[in-house]
Protein backbone atom coordinates (compact mmCIF):
# COMPACT_ATOMS: atom_id res chain seq x y z
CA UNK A 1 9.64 -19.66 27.27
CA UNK A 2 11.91 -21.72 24.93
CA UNK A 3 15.54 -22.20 26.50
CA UNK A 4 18.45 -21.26 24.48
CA UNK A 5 20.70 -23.04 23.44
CA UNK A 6 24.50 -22.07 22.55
CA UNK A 7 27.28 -23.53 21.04
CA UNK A 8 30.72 -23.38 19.90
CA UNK A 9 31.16 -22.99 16.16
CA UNK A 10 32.19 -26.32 14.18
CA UNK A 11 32.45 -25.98 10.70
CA UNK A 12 30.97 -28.48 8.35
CA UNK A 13 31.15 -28.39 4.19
CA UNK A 14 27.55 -28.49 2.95
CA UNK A 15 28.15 -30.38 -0.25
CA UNK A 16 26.45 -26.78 -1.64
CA UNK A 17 28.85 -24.89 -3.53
CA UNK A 18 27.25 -21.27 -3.26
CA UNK A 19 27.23 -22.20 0.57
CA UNK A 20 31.72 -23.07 0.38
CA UNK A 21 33.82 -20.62 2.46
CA UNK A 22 30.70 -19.46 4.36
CA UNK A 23 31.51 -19.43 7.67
CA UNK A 24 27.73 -18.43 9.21
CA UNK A 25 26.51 -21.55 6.98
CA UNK A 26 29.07 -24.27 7.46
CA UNK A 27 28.26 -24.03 11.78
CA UNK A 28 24.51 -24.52 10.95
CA UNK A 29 23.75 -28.16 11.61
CA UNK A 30 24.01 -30.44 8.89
CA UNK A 31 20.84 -31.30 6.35
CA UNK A 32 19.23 -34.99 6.19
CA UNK A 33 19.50 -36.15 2.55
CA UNK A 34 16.06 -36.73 1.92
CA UNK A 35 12.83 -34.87 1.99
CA UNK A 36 11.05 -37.22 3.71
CA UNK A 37 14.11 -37.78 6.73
CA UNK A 38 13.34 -33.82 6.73
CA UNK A 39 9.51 -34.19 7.52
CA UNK A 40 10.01 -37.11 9.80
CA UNK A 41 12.56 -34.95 11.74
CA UNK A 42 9.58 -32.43 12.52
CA UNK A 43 7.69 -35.88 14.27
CA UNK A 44 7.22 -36.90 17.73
CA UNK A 45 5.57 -40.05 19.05
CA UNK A 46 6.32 -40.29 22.56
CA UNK A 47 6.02 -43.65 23.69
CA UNK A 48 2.40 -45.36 23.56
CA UNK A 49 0.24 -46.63 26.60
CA UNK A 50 0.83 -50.27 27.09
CA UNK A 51 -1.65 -53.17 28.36
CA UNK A 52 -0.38 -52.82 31.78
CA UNK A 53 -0.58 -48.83 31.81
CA UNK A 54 -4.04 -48.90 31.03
CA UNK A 55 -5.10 -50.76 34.21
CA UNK A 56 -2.99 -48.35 36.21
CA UNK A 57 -5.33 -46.22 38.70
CA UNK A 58 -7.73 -43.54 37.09
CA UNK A 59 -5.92 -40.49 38.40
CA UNK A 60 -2.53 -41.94 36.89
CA UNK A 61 -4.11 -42.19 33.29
CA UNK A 62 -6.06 -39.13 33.45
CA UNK A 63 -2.60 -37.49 34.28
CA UNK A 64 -0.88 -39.57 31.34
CA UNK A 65 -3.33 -38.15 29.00
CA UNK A 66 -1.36 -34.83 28.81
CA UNK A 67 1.27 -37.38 26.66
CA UNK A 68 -1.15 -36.60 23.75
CA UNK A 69 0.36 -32.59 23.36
CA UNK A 70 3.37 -33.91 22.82
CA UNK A 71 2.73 -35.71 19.68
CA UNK A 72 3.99 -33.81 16.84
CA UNK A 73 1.90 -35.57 13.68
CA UNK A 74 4.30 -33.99 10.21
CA UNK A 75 1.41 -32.80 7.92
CA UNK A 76 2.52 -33.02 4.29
CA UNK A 77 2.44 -29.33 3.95
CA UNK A 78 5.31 -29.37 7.03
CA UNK A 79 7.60 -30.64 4.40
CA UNK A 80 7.63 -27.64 2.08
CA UNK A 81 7.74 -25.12 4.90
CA UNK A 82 10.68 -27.56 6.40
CA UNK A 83 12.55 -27.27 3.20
CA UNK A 84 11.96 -23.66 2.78
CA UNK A 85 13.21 -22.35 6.23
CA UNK A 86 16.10 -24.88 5.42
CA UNK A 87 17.43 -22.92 2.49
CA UNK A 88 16.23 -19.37 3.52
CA UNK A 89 18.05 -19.28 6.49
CA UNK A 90 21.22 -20.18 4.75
CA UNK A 91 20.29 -18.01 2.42
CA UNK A 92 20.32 -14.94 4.15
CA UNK A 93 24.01 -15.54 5.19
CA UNK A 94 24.77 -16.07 1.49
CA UNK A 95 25.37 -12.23 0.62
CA UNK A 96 26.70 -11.72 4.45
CA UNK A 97 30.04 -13.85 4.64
CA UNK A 98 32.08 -11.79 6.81
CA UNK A 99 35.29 -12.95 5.41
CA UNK A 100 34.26 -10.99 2.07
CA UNK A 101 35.02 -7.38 1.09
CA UNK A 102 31.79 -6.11 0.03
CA UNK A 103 30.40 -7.79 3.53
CA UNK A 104 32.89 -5.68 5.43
CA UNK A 105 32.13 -2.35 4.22
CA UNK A 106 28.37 -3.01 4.30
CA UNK A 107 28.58 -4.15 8.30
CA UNK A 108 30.85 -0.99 8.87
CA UNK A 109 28.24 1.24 7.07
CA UNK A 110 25.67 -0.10 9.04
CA UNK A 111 27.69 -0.39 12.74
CA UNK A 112 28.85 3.11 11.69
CA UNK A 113 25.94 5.11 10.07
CA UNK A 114 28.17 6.30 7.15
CA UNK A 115 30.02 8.92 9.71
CA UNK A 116 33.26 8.69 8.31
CA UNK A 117 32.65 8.59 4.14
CA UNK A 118 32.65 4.77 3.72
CA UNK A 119 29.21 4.12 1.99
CA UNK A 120 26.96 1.71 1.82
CA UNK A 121 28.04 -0.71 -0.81
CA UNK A 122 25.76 0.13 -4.02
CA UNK A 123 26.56 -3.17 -5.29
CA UNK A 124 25.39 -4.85 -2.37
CA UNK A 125 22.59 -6.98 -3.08
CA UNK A 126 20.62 -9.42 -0.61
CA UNK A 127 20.54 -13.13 -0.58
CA UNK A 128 17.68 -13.22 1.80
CA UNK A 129 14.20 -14.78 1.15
CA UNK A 130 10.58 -14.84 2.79
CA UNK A 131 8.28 -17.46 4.12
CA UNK A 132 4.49 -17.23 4.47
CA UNK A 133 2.46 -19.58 6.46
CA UNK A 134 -1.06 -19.76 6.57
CA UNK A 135 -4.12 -21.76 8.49
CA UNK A 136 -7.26 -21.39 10.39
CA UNK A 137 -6.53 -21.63 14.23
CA UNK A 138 -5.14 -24.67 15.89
CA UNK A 139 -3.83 -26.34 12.40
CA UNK A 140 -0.20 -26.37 14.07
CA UNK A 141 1.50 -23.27 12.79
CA UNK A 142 3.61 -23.42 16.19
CA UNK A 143 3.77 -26.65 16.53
CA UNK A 144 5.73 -26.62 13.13
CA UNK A 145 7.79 -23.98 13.96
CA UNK A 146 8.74 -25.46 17.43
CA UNK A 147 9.43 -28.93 15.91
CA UNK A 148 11.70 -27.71 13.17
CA UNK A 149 13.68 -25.02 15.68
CA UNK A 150 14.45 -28.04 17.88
CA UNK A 151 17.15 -28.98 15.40
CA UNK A 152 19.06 -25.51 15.18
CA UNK A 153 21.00 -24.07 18.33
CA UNK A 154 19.87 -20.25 18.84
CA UNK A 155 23.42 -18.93 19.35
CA UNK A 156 26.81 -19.95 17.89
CA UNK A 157 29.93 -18.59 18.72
CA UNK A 158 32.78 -18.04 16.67
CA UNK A 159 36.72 -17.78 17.66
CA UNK A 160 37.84 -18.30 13.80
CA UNK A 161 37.76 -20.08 10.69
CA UNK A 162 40.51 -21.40 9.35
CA UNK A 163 43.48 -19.45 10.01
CA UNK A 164 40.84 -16.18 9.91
CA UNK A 165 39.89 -14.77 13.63
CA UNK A 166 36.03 -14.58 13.52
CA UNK A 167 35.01 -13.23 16.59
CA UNK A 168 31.54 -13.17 16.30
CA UNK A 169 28.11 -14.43 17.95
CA UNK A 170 25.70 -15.75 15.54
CA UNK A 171 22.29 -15.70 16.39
CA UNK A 172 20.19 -18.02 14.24
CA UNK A 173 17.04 -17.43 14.51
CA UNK A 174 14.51 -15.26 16.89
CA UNK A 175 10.79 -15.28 17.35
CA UNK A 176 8.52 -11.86 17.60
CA UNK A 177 4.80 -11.56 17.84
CA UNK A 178 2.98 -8.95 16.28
CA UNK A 179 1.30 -7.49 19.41
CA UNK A 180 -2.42 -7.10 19.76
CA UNK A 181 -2.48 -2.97 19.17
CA UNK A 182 0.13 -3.43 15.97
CA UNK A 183 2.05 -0.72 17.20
CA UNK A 184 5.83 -0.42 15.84
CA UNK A 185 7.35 0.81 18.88
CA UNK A 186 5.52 -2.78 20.49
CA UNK A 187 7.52 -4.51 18.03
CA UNK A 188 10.57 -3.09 18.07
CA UNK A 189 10.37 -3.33 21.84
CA UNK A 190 10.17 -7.17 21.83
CA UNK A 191 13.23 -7.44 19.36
CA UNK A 192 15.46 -5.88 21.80
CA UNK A 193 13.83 -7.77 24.49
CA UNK A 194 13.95 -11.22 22.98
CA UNK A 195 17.76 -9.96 21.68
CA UNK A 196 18.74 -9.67 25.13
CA UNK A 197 17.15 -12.92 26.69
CA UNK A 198 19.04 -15.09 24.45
CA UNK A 199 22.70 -13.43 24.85
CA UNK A 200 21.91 -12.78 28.25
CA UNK A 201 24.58 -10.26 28.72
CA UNK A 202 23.43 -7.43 26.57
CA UNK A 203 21.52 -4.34 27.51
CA UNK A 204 20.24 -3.16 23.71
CA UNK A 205 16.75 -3.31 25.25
CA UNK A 206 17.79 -0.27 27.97
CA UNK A 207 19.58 1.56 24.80
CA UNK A 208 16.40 1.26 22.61
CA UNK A 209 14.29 2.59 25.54
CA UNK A 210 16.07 5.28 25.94
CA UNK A 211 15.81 6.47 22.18
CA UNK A 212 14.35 9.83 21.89
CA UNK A 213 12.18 8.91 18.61
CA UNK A 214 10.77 5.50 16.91
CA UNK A 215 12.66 6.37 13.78
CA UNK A 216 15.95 6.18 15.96
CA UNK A 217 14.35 2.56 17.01
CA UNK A 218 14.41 1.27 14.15
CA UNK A 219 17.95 2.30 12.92
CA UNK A 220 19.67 0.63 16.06
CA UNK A 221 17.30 -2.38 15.32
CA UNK A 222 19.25 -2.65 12.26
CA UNK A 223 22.37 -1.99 13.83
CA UNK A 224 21.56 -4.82 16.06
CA UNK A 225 20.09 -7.44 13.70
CA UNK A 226 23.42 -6.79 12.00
CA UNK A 227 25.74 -6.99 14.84
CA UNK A 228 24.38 -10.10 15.95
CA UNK A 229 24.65 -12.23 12.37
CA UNK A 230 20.86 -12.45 12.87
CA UNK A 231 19.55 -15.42 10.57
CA UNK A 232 15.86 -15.61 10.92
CA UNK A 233 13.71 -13.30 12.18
CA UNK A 234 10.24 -15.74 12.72
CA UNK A 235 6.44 -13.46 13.11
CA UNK A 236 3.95 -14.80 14.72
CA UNK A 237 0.31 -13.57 15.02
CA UNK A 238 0.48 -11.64 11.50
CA UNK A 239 -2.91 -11.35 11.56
CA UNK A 240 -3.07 -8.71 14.50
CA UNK A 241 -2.45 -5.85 11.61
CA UNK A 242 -5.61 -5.77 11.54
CA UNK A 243 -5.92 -3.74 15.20
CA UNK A 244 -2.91 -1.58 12.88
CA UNK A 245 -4.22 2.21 12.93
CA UNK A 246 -4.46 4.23 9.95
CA UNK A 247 -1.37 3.23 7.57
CA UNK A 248 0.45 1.56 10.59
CA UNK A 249 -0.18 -1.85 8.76
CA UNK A 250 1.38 -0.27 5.51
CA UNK A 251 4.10 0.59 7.72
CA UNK A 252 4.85 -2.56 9.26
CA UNK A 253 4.34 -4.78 5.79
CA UNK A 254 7.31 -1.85 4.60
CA UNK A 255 9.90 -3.33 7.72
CA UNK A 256 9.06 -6.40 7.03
CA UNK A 257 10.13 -5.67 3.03
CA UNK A 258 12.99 -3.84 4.48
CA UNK A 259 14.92 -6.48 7.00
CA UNK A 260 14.99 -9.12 4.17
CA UNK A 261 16.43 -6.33 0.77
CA UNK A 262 18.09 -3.93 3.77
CA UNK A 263 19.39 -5.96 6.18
CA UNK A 264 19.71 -8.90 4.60
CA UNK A 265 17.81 -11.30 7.52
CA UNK A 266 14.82 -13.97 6.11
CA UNK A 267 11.84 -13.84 7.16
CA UNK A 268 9.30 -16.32 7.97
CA UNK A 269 5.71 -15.28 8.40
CA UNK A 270 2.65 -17.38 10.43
CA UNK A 271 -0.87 -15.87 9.96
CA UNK A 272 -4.19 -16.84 10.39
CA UNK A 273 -7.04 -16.01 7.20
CA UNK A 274 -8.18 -12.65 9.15
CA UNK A 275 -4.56 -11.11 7.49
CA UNK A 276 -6.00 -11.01 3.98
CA UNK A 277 -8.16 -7.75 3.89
CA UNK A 278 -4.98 -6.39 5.06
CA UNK A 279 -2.62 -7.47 3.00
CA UNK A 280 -4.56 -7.55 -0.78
CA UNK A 281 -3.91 -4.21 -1.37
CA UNK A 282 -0.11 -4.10 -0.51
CA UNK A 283 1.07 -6.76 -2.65
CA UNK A 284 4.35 -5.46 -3.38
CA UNK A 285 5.52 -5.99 0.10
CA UNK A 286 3.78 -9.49 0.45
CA UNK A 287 5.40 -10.61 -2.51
CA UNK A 288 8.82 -9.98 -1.02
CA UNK A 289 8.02 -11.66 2.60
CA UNK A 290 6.45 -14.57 0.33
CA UNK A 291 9.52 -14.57 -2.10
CA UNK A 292 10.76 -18.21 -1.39
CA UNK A 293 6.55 -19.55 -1.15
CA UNK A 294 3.50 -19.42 1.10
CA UNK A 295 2.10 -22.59 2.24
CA UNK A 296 -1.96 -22.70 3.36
CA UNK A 297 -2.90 -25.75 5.42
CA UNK A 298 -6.52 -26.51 5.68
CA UNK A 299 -8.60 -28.46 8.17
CA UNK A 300 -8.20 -32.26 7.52
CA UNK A 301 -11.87 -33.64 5.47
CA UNK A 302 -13.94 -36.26 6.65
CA UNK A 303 -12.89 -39.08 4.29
CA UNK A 304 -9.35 -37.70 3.19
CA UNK A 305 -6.39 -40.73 3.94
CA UNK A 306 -4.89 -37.59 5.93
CA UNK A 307 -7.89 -37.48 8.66
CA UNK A 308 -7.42 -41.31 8.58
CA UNK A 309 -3.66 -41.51 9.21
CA UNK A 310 -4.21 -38.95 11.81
CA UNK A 311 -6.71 -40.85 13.94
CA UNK A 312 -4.81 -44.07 13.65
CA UNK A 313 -1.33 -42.12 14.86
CA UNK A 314 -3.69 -40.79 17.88
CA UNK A 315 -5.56 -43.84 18.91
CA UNK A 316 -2.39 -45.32 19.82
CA UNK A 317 -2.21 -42.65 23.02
CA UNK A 318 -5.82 -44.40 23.99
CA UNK A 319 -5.34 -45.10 28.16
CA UNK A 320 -8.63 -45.94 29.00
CA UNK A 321 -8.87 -49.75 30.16
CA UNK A 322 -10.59 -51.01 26.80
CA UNK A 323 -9.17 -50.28 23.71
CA UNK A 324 -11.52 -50.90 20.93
CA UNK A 325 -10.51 -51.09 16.83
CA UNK A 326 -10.98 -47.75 15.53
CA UNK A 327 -13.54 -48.30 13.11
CA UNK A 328 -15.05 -45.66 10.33
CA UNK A 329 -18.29 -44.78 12.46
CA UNK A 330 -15.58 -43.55 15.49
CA UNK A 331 -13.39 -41.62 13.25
CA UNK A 332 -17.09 -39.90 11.95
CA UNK A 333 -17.66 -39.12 15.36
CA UNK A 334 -14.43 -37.84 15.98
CA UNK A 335 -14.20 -35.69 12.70
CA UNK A 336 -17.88 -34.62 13.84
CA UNK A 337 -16.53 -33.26 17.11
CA UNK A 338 -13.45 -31.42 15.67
CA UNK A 339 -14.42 -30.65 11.84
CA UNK A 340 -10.61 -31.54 11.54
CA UNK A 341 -9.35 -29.36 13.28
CA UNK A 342 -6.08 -30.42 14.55
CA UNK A 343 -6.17 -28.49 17.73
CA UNK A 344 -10.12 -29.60 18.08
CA UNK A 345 -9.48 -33.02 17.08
CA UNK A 346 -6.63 -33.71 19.84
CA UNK A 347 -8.69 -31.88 22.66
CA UNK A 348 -11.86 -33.96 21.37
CA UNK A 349 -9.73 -37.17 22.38
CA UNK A 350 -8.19 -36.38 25.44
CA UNK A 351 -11.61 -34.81 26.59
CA UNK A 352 -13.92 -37.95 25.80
CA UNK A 353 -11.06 -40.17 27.39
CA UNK A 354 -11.02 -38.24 30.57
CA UNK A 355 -14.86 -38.76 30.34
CA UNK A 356 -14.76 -42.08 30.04
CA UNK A 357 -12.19 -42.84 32.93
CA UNK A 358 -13.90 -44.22 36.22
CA UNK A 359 -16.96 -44.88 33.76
CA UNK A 360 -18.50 -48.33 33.99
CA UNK A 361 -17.57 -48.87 30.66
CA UNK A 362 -14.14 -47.25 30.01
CA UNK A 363 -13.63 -47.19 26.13
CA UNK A 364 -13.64 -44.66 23.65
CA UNK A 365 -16.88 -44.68 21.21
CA UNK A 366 -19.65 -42.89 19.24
CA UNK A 367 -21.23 -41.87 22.46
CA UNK A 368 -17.98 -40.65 23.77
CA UNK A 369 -17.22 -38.18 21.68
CA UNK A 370 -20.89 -37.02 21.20
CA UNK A 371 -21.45 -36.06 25.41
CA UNK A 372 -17.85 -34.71 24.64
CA UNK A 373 -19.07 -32.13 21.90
CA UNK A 374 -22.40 -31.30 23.69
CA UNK A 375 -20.47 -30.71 27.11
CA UNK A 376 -17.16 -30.03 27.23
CA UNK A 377 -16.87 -28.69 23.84
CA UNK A 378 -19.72 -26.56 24.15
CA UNK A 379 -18.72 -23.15 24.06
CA UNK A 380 -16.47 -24.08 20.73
CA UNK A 381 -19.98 -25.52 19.02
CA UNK A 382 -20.81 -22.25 17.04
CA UNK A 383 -16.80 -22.06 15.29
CA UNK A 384 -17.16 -26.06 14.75
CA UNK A 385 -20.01 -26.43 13.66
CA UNK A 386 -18.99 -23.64 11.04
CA UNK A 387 -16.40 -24.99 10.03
CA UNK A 388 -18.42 -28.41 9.57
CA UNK A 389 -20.19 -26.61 7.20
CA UNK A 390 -17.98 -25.24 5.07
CA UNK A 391 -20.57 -22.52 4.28
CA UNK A 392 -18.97 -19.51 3.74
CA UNK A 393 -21.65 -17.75 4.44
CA UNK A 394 -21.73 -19.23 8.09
CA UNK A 395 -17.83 -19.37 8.17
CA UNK A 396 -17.54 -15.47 7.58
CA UNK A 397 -18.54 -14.87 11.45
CA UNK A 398 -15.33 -16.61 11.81
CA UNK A 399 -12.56 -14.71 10.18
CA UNK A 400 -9.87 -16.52 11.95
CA UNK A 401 -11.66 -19.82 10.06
CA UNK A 402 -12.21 -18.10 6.77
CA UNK A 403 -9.92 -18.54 3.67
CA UNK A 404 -12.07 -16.02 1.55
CA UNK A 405 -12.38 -14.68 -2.02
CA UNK A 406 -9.36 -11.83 -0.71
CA UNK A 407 -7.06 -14.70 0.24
CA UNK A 408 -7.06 -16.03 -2.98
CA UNK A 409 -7.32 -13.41 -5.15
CA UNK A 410 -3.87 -12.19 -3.39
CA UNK A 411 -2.38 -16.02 -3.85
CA UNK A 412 -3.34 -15.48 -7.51
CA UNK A 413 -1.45 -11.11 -7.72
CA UNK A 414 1.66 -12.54 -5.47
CA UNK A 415 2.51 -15.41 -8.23
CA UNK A 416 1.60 -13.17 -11.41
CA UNK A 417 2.21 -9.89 -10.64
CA UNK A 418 6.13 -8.61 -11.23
CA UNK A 419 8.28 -7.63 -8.04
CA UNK A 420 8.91 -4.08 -7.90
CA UNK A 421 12.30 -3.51 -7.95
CA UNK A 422 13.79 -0.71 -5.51
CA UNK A 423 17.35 0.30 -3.74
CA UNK A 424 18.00 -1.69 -0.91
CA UNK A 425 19.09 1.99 0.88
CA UNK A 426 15.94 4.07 -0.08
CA UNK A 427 13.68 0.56 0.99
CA UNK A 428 15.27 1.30 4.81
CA UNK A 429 15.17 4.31 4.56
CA UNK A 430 11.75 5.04 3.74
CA UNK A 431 10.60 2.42 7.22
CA UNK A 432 11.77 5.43 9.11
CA UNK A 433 10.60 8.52 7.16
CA UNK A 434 7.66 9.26 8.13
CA UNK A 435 8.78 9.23 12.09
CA UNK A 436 11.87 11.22 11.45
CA UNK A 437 9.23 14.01 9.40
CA UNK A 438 7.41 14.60 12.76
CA UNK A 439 10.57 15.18 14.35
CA UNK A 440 11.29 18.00 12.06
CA UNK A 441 8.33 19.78 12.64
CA UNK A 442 9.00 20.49 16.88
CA UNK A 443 10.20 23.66 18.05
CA UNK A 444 14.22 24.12 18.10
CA UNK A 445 14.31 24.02 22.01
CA UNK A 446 12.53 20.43 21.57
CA UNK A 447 15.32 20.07 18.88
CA UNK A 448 17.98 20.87 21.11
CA UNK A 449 16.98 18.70 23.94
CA UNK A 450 16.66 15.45 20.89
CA UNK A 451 19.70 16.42 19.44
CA UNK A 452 21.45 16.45 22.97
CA UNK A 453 19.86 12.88 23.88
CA UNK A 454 21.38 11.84 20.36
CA UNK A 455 24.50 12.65 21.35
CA UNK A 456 24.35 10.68 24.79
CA UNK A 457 22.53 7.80 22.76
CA UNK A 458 25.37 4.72 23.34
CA UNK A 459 24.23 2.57 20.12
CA UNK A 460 25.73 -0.35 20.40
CA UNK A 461 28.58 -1.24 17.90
CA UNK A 462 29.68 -4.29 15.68
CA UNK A 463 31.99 -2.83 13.55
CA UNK A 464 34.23 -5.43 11.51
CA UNK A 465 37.07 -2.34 10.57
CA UNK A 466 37.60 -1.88 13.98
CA UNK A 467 37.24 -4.95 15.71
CA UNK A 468 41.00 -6.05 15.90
CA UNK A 469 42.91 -3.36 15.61
């Protein structure tokens, strides 16, 4: 589990002029000036083997050979989702500045569910955006997302800005999985959880618990996303909707919609191809958690200057005793055993070079890799081999590997077809609807006993109108 990290506020002008007099923005960390000082930022090369190192005893290089999961290579497509997350999660503070007017009564709304007259500001709009990424297993979804969070503390206190007190804790960014049964309660569960581990002095996870419906749930999750100055809400494992029962998927896909027009909090997405049947015939909502781009990264090909690049960054990390010139007939080998794969690929080396140390010839070859795939890889044959291939009707046993006719026939609906436009208010509202209707329908002495738990509900409370006085 990720440490967190926690700061002090210290502001910093952007050089952005929708971004001046944002509080929330100016703390984030500062932005390289180039797109390519942005991708290399996402890199890691930990520091090669060298001559002597390589005639260091076996068990000492087959324990260095763990060095290799901790390159980070930047894929191309890294850069777009690097610059995306950039500006969405600044974004999402853009319509939440808590020095302004309309900000205020929209927190207090929220922190007070409306109780005392002061509505939700119809005028409010949101500034947030959504981020979709896509690829086949082991193409480095996480390893993106854990290179580029490196660069942003999770929490950020405030004291004040400027000659305005601003106490507040800012939490940047968190990361939820969708779990394997796609249940809502699951999720919700894990927000309050993960909320808690990173203030570390918060107990929203015992309040949610003890909320006598789901639909409650999700209102104090709001409350809380709120109260917090929550950034970035990151989803991992998208693709589990498909475990979703009856319109639970529907229903999840509709709080996703609803924290970025609602609450105002970006979103950034990370599926696998299995999400497609699910999410073809929802558009609308796939649109909005795609608003600022999805990015697909595919396996690396066989003669592609990427697969090349690749093996060269790689076959520096090469410990065994002899290291030979990595010609083309190697990197065929290599692409052979991995069908490039990135995950495949790096096991592939570190596999055939644990093979060959002790060996009576210790270098890395054809051979190599070839006992490699026929032992060691073995049991991942039948998904490699597929994806070798490139058959779809082979790949199709492999939905996890598949980017199929539903994938981009929804690439094609998301960029042509018009967002639907709806009230931020009625989008929230209609998340919790349909829990709040089976609630209506128990008996009144079930009634009485929810309505009595309501009142000894303790939801916690970020209200800016009362938070000085």
């Amino acid at each position: 589990m990720k440490t967190v990290t926690r700061v002090d506020a210290r502001y910093m002008p952007t050089g952005v002029r929708r971004f001046d007099g944002h509080p929330f923005i100016e703390a984030l960390p500062p932005l390289p000036d180039t797109k390519q000082s942005l991708l290399l930022q996402l890199s890691n090369y930990p520091d090669p083997p060298t001559g002597s190192l390589r005639q260091a005893s076996e068990i000492v290089r087959t324990m260095e050979l763990s060095t290799l999961s901790d390159v980070v290579y930047p894929f191309p497509d890294y850069a777009e989702s690097a610059l995306d997350l950039s500006k969405i999660i600044r974004e999402s503070y853009v319509a939440r500045n808590p020095l302004n007017a309309i900000d205020i009564q929209r927190r207090h709304a929220l922190a007070s569910n409306c109780a005392d007259g002061v509505p939700f500001p119809a005028d409010w709009k949101s500034s947030a955006q959504g981020h979709f990424m896509m690829a086949i297993t082991g193409m480095g979804k996480s390893t993106f997302w854990n290179a580029f969070s490196l660069h942003y503390p999770q929490v950020i206190n405030h004291a004040a800005y400027g000659n305005h007190p601003l106490l507040a804790r800012q939490i940047v960014y968190i990361v939820l999985s969708v779990p394997h049964d796609a249940t809502l309660k699951g999720l919700c569960i894990q927000f309050f959880d993960e909320i808690d581990r990173i203030l570390g002095d918060t107990e929203y996870s015992k309040a949610a618990r003890s909320a006598p419906s789901i639909s409650l749930m999700v209102e104090l999750m709001g409350t809380v996303a709120t109260a917090v100055s929550l950034g970035l809400i990151v989803i991992d494992d998208v693709q589990n909707l498909r475990a979703a029962k009856g319109t639970t998927a529907e229903f999840l896909l509709n709080l996703f919609s609803a924290i970025v027009e609602r609450l105002g909090i970006s979103l950034f997405l990370m599926s696998t191809p299995a999400i497609d049947k699910v999410l073809v015939n929802i558009v609308r909502n796939t649109r909005k958690s795609a608003s600022s781009g999805c990015v697909y990264i595919p396996p690396m090909t066989r003669r592609s200057n990427l697969w090349k690049d690749f093996t060269e960054t790689y076959w520096t990390y090469t410990f065994v005793k002899r290291k030979k010139r990595l010609t083309d007939s190697i990197r065929d080998a290599w692409w052979d055993a991995s069908a490039g794969d990135t995950a495949f690929a790096v096991l592939a080396f570190m596999l055939t070079q644990q093979n060959a140390i002790g060996g009576t010839v210790e270098e890395v070859n054809e051979q190599g890799f070839q006992r490699t795939t026929a032992t060691n890889l073995a049991i991942l044959q039948p998904a490699i081999a597929a994806l070798r291939s490139r058959r779809i009707s082979t790949l199709q046993r492999f939905d996890d590997l598949l980017f199929g006719k539903e994938y981009w026939d929804l690439m094609r609906r998301i960029k042509t077809e018009p967002a639907v436009e709806s009230s931020v208010k009625d989008e929230f509202d209609e998340v919790i609807e349909t829990a709040k209707e089976s609630q209506q329908s128990q008996t009144k002495k079930k009634a009485k006993k929810s309505q009595s738990q309501d009142t000894d509900f303790k939801s916690p409370i970020e209200d800016p109108l009362l938070k000085y006085e």
